[in-house]
N, C-alpha and C. Protein backbone atom coordinates (compact mmCIF):
# COMPACT_ATOMS: atom_id res chain seq x y z
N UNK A 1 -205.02 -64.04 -99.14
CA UNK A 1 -204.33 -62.81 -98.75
C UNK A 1 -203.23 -63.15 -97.74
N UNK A 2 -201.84 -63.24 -98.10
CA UNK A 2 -200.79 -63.21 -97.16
C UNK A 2 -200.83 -62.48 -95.84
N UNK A 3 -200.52 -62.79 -94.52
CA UNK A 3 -200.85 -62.49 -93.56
C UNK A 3 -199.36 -61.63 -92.86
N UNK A 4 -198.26 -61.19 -93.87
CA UNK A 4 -197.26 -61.07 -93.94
C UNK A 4 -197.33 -59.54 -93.37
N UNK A 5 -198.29 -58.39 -93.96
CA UNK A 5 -198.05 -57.62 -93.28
C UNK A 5 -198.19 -57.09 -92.05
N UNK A 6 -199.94 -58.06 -91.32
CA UNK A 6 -200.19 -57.84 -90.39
C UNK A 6 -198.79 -58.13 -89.27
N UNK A 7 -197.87 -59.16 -89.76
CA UNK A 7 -196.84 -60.06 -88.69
C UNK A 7 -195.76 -59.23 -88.77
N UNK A 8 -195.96 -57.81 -89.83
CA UNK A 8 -194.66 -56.52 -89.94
C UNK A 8 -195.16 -55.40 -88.98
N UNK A 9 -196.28 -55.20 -89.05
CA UNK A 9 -197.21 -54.88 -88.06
C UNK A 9 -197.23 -54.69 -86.49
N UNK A 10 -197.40 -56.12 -86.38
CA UNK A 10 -197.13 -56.75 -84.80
C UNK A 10 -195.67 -56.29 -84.41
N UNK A 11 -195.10 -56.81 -85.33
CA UNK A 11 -193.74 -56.84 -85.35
C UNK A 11 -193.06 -54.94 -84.45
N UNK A 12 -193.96 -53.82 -85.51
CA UNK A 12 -193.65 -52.81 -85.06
C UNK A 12 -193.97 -51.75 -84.47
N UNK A 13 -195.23 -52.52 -83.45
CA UNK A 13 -195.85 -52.43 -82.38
C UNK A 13 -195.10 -53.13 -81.08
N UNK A 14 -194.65 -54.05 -81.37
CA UNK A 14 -193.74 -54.78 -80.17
C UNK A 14 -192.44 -53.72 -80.33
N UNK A 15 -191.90 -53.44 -81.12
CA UNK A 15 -190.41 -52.52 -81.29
C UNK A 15 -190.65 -51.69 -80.19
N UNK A 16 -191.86 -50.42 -80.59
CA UNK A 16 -191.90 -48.89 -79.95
C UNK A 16 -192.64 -50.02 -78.52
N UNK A 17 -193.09 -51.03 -78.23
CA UNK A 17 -192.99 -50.85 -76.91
C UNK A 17 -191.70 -51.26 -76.30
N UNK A 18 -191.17 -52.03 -76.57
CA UNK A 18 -189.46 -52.10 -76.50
C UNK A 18 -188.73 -50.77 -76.47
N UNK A 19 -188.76 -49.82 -77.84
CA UNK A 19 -187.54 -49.07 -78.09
C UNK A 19 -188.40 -47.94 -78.15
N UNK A 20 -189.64 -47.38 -78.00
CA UNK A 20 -190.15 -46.09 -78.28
C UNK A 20 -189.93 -46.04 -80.24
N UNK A 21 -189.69 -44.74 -79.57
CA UNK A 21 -190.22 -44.58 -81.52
C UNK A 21 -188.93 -44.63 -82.38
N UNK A 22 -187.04 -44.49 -81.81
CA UNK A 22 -186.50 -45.16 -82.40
C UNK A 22 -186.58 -46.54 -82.78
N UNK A 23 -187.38 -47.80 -82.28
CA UNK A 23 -187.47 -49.06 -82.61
C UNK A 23 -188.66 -49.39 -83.84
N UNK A 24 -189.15 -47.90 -84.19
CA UNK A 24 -190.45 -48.47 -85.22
C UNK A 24 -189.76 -47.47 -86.42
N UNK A 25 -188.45 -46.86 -86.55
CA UNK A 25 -187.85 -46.47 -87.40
C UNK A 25 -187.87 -47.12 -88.40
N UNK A 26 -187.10 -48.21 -88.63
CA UNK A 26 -186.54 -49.64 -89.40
C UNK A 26 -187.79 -49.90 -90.54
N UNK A 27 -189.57 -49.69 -89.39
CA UNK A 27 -190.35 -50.20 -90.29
C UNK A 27 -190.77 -49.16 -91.03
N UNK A 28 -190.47 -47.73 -90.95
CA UNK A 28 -191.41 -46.64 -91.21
C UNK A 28 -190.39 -46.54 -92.86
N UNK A 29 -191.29 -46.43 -93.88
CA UNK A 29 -190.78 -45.63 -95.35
C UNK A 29 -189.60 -44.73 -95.10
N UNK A 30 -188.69 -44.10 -95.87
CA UNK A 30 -188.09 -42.76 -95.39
C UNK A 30 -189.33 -41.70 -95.36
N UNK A 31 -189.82 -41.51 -96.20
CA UNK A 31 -190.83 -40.83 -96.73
C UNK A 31 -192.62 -41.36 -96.54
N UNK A 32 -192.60 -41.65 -94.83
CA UNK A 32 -193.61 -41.83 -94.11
C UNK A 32 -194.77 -40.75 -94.60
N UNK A 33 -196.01 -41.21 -94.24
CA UNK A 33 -196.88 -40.17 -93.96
C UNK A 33 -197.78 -40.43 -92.89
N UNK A 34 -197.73 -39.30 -92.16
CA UNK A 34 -198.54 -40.20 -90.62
C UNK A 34 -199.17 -39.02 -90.16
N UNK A 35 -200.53 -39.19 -90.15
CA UNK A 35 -201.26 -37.90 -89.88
C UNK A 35 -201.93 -38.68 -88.60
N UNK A 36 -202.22 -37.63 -87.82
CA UNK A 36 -202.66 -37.46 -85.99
C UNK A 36 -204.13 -37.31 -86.03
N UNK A 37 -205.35 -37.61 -85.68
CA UNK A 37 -206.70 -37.08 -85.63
C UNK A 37 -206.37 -35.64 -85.99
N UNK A 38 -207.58 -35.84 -86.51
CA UNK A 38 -208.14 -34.17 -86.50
C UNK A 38 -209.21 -33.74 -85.62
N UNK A 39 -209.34 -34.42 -84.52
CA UNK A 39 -209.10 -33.59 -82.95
C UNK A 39 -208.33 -33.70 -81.90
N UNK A 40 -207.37 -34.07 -82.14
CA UNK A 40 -206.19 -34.05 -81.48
C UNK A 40 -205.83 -32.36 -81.04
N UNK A 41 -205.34 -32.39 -80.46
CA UNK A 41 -204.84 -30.98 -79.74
C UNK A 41 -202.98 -30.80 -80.92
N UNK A 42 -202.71 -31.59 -81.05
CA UNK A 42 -201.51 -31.37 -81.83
C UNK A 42 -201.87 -32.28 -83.11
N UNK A 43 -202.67 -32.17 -84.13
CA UNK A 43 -203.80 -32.61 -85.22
C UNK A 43 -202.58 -31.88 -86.51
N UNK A 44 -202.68 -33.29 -87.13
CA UNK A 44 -201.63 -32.69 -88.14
C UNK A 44 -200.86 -33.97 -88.80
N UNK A 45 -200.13 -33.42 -90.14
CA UNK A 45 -199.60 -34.31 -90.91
C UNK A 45 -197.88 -34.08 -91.05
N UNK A 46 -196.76 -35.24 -90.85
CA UNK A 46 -195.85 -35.40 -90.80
C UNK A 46 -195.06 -35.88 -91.59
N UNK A 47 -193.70 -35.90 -92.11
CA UNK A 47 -193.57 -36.68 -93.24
C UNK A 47 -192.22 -36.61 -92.95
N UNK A 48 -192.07 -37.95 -93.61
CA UNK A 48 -190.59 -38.63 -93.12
C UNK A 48 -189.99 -39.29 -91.94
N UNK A 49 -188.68 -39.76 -91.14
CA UNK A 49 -188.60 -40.00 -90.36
C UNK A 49 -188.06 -39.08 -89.78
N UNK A 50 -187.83 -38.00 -89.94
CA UNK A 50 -187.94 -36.76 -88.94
C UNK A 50 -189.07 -35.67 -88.39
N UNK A 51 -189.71 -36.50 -89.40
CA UNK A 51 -191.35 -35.75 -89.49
C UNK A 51 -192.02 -36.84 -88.08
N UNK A 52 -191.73 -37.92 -88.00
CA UNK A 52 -192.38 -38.85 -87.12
C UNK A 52 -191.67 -38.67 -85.49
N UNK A 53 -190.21 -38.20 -86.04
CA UNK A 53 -189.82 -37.69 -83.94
C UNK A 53 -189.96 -36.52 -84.16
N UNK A 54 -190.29 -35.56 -84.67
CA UNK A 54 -190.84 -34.49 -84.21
C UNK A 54 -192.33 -34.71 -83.49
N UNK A 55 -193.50 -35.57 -84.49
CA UNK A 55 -194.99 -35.95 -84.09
C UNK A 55 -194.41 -36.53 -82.63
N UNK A 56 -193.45 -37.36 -82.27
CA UNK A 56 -193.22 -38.19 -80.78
C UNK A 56 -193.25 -37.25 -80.08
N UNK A 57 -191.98 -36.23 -79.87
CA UNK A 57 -191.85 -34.95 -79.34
C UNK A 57 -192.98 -34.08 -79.16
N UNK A 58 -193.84 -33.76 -80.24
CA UNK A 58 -194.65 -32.73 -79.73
C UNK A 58 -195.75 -33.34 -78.66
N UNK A 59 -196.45 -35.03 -78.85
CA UNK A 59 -197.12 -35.49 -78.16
C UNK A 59 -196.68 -36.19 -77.03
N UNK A 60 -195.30 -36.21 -77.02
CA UNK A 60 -194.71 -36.60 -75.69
C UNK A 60 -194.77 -35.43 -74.81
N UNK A 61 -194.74 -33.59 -75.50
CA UNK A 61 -195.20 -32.35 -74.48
C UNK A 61 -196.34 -32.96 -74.11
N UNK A 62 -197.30 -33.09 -74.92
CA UNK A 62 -198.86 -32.71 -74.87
C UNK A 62 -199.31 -34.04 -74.07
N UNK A 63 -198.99 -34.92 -73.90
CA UNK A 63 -199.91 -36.35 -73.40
C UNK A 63 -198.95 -37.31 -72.65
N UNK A 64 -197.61 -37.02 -72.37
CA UNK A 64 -196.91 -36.82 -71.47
C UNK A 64 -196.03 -38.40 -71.93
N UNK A 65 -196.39 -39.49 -70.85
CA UNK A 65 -196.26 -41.10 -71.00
C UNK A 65 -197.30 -41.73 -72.66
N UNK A 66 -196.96 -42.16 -72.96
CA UNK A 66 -197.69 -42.69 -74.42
C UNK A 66 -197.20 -44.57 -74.11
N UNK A 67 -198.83 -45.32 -74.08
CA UNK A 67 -198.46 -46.48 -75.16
C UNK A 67 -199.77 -46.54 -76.05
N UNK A 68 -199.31 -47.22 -76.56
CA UNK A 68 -200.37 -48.16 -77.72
C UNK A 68 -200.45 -49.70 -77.44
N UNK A 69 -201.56 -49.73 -77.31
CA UNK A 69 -201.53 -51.68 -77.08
C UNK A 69 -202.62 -52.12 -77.64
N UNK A 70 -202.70 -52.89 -78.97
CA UNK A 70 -203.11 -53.42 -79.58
C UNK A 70 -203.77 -54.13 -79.08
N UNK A 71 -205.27 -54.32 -79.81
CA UNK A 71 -206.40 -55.60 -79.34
C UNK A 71 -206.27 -56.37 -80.64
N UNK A 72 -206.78 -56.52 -81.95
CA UNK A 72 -207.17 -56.56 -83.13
C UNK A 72 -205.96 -55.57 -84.35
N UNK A 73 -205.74 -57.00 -84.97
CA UNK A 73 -205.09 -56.35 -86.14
C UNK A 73 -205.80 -57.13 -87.32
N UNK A 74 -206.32 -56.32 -88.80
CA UNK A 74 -207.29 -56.87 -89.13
C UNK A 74 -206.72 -56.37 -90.79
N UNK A 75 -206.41 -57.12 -91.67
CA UNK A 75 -205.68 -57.22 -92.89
C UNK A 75 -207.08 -56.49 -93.66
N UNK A 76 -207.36 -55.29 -94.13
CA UNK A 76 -208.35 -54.72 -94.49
C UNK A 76 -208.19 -54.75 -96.26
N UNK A 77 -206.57 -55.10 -96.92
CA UNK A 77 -206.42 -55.40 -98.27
C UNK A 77 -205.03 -55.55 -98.11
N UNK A 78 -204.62 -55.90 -99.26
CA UNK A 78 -203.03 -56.63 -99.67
C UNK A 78 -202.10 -55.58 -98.92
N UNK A 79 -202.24 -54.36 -98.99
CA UNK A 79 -201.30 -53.24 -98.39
C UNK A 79 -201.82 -52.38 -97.46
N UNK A 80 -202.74 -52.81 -96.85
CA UNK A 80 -203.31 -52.26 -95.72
C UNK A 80 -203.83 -53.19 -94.42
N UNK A 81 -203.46 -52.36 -93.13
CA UNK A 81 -203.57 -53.25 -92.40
C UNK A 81 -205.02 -52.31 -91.34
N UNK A 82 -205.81 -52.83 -89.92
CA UNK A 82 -205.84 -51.92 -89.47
C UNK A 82 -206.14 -52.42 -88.05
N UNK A 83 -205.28 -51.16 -87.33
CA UNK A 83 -205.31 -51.94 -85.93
C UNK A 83 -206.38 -51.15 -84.53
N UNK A 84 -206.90 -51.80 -84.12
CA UNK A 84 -207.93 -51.49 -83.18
C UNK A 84 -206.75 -51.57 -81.70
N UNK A 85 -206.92 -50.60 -81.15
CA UNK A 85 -205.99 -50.38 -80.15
C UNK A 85 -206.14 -49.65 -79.18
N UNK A 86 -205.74 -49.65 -77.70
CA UNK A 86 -205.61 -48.77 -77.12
C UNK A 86 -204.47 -47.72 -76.35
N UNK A 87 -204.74 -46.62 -76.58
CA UNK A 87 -203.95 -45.29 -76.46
C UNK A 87 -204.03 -44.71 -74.51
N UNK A 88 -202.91 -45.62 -74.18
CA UNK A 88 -203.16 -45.07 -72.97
C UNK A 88 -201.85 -43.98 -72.81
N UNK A 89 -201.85 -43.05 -71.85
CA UNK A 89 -201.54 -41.44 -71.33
C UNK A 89 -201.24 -41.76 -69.80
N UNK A 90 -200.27 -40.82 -69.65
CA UNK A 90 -200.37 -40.55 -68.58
C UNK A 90 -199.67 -39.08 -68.22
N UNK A 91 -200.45 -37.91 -67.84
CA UNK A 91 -200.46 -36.41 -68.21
C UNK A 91 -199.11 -36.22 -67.60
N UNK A 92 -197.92 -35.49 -68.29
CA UNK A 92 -197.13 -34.94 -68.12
C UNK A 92 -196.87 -33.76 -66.86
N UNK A 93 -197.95 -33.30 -66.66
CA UNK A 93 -198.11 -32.53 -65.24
C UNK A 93 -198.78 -32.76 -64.61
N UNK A 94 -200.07 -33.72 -65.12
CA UNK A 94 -200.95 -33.76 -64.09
C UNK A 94 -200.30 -35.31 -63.39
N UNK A 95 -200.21 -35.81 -64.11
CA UNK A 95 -200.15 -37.16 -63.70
C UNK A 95 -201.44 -38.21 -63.69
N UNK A 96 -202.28 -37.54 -64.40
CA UNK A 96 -203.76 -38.05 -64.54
C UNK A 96 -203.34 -39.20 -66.07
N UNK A 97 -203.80 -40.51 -65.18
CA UNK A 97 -203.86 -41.34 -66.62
C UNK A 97 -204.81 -41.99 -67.10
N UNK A 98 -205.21 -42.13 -68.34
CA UNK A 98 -206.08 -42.33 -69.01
C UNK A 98 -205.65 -43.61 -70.28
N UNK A 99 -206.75 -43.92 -70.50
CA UNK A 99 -206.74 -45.13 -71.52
C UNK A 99 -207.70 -45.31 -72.55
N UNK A 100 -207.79 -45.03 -73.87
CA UNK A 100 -208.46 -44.85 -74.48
C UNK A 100 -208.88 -45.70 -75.83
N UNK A 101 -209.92 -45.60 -76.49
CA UNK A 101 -210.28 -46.84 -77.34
C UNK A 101 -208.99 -46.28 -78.76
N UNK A 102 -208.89 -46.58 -79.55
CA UNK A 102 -208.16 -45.72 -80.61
C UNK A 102 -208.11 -46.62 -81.42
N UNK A 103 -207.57 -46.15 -83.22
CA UNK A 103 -207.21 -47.01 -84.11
C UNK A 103 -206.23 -46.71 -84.92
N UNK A 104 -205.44 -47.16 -85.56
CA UNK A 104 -204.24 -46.72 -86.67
C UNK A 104 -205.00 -48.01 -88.13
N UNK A 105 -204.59 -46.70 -89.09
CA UNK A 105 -204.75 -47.59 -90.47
C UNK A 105 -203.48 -47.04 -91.25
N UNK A 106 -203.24 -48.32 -91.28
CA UNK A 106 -201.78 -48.19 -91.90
C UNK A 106 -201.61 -48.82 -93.29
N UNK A 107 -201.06 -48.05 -94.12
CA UNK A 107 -200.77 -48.18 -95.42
C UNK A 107 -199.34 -49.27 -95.57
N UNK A 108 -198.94 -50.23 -96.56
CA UNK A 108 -197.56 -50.88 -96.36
C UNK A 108 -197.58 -50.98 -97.49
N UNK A 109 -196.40 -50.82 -98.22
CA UNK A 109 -195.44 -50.98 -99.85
C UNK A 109 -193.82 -51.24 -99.88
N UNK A 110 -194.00 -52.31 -99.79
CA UNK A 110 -192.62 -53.34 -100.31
C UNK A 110 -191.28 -53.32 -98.91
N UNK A 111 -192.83 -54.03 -98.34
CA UNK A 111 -192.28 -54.12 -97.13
C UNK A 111 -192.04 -53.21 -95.87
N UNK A 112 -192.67 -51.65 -95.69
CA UNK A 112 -192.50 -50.33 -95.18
C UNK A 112 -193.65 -50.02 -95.18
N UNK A 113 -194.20 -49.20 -94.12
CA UNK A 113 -195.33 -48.44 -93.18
C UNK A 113 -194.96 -47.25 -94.64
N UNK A 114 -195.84 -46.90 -95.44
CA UNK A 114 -196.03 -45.85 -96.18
C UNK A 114 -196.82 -44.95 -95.53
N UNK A 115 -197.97 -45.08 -94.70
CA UNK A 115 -199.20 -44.23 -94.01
C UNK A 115 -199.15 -44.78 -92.68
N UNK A 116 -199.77 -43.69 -91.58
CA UNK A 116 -200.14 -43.98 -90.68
C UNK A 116 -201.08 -43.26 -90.34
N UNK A 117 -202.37 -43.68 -90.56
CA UNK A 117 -203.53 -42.76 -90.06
C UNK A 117 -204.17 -43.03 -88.81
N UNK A 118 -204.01 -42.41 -87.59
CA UNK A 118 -204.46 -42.36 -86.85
C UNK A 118 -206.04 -41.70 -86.52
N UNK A 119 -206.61 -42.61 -85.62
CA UNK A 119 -208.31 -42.28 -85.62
C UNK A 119 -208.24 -42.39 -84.11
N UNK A 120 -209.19 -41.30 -83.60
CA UNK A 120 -209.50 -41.44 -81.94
C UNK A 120 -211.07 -42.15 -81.90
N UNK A 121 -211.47 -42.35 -82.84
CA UNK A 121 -212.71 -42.70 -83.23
C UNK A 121 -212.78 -44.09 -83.93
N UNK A 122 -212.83 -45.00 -83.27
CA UNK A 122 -212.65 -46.69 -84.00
C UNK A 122 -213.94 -47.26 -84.95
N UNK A 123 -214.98 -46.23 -85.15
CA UNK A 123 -215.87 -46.46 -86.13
C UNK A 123 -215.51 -45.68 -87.39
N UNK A 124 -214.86 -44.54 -87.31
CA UNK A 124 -214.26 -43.46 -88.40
C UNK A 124 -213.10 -44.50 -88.66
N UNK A 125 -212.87 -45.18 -87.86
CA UNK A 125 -211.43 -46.01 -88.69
C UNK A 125 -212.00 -47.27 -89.31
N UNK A 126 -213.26 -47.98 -89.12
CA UNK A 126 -213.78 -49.10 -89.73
C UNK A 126 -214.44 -48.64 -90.77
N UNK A 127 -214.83 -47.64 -90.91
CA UNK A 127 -215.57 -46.61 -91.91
C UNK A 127 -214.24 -46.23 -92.97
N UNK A 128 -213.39 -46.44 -92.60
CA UNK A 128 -212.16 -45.53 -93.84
C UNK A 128 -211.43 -46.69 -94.30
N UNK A 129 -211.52 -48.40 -93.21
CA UNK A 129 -211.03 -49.42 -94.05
C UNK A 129 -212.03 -49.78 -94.87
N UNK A 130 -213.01 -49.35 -94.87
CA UNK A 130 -213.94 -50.19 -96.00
C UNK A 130 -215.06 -51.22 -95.02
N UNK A 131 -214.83 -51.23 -93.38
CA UNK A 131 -215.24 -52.44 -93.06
C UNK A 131 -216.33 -51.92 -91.94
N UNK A 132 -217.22 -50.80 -92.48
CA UNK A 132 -218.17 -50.32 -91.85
C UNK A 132 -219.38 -50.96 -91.93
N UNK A 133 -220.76 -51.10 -91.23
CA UNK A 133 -221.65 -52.03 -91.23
C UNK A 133 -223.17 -51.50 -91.97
């Protein structure tokens, strides 16, 4: 199994911490699909790359400072990748910051992020790559 997408991956995880979410443009499909937990407070599905700065925007109101920092990126099949990560915050009014376990499973086709499924739950995300115990 080529290790090619996890290194497109990395690749656009290092961007958005560089460039925010214009720098993970380049890797995203036009016709992204990137759905948010479904307990998320702003829980929901997006599409496209205007569909994805709107999702920035509404969770840049709601959770103020945003990163993602990757522990584990784990090639789950030829076009899927999935990354074990953490989602740290820092509250827009409160100023209360937080850091949290999280995961993204990401879909890739011909070279482009087709999916981005986000999980606040890193066993619901080992459970949906297939790599539950």
């Amino acid at each position: 199994m080529s290790e090619a997408n996890v290194e497109l991956v990395r690749q656009a995880y290092e961007a958005f911490q560089r460039d925010g979410i214009d720098g993970i443009l380049p890797f995203l499909d036009e016709k992204i699909e990137w759905r948010n937990p479904e307990d998320s407070p702003i829980a929901g599905i997006w599409h496209g790359h205007e569909g994805v700065r709107d999702w920035f925007a509404q969770a840049s109101e709601a959770f103020g400072e945003m990163t993602f920092a990757p522990d584990e990126f784990w090639q789950v099949s030829e076009g899927r990748v999935l990354v074990l990560l953490h989602f740290g915050l820092t509250g827009a009014g409160s100023g209360v910051q937080m850091d949290v376990p999280f995961a993204h499973l990401i879909e890739i086709k011909a070279g482009h992020v087709m999916t981005l499924r986000m999980y606040s739950d890193q066993r619901k995300a080992l459970e949906a790559a297939g790599l539950s115990e």
